[in-house]
Protein backbone atom coordinates (compact mmCIF):
# COMPACT_ATOMS: atom_id res chain seq x y z
CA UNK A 1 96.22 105.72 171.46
CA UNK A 2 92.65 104.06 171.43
CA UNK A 3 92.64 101.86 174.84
CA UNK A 4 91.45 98.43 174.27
CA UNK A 5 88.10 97.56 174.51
CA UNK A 6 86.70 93.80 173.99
CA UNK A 7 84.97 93.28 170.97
CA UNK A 8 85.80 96.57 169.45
CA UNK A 9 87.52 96.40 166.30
CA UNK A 10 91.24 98.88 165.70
CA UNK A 11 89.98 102.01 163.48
CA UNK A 12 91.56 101.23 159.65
CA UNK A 13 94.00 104.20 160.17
CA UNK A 14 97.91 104.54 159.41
CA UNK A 15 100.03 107.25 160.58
CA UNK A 16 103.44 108.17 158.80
CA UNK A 17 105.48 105.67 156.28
CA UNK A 18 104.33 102.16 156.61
CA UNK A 19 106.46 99.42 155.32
CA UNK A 20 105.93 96.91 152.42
CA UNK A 21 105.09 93.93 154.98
CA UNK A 22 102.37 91.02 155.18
CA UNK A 23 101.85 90.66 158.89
CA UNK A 24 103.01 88.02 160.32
CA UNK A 25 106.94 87.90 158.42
CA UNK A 26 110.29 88.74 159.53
CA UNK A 27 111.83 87.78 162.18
CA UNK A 28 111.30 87.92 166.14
CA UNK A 29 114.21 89.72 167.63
CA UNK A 30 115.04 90.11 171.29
CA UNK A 31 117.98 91.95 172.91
CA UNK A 32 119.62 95.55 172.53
CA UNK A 33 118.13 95.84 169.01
CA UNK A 34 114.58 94.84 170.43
CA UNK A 35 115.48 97.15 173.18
CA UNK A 36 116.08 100.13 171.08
CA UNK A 37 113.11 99.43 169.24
CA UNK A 38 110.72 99.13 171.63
CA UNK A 39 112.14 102.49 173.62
CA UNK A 40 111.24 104.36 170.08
CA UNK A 41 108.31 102.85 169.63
CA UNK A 42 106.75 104.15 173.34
CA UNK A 43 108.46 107.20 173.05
CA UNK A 44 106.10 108.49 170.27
CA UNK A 45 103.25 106.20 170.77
CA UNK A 46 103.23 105.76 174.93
CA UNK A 47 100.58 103.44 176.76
CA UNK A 48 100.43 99.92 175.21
CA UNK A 49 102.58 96.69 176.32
CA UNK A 50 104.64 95.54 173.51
CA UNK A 51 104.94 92.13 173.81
CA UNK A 52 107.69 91.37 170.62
CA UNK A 53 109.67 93.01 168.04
CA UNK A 54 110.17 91.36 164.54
CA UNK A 55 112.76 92.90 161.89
CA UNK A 56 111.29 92.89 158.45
CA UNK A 57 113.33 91.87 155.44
CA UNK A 58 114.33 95.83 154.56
CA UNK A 59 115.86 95.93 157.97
CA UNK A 60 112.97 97.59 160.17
CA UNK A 61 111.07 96.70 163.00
CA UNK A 62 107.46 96.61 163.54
CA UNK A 63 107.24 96.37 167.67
CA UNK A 64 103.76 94.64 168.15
CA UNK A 65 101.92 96.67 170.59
CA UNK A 66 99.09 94.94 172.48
CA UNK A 67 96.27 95.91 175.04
CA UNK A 68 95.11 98.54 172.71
CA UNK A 69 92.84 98.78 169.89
CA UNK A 70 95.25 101.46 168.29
CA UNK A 71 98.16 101.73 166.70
CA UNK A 72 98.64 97.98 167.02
CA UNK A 73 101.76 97.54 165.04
CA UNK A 74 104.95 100.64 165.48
CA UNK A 75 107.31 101.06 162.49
CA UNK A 76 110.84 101.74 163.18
CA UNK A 77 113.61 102.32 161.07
CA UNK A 78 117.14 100.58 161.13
CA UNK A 79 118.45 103.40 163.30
CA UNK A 80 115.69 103.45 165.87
CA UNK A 81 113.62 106.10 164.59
CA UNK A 82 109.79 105.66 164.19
CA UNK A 83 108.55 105.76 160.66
CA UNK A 84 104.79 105.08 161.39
CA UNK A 85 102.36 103.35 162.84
CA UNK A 86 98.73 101.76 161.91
């Protein structure tokens, strides 16, 4: 995790499988399923404040993880397991 810092831009990095996704599709989810999600996504990547979770059309989630520079978007799979993050 890479703590956010105003004005610094998020290193061009990925980590692990990253889905075929333009940023900014899918669709916001919110209750167990966004639950589920986000506990994943902390679990491996701990520290940021996710503020939503949006299921892409394959049937993952990307949790959107703010207030830091990096990983800023958390890939999880349909059974709550993280894939990757960038």
């Amino acid at each position: 995790m890479i703590p956010f810092q105003q004005g610094t831009p998020s290193p061009a990095k990925w980590v692990g499988q990253i889905p075929d996704y333009t940023e900014g599709e899918g669709t916001i989810v919110s209750g167990t399923a966004a639950d589920k999600a986000t506990k994943a996504a902390q679990a491996v990547v701990p520290g940021g404040i996710n503020d939503r979770v949006v299921q892409l059309s394959g049937g993952e989630y990307e949790v959107h993880n703010i207030s830091v520079n990096w990983p800023h978007h958390v890939f999880v799979s349909r059974d709550f397991k993280v894939l990757g993050y960038e």
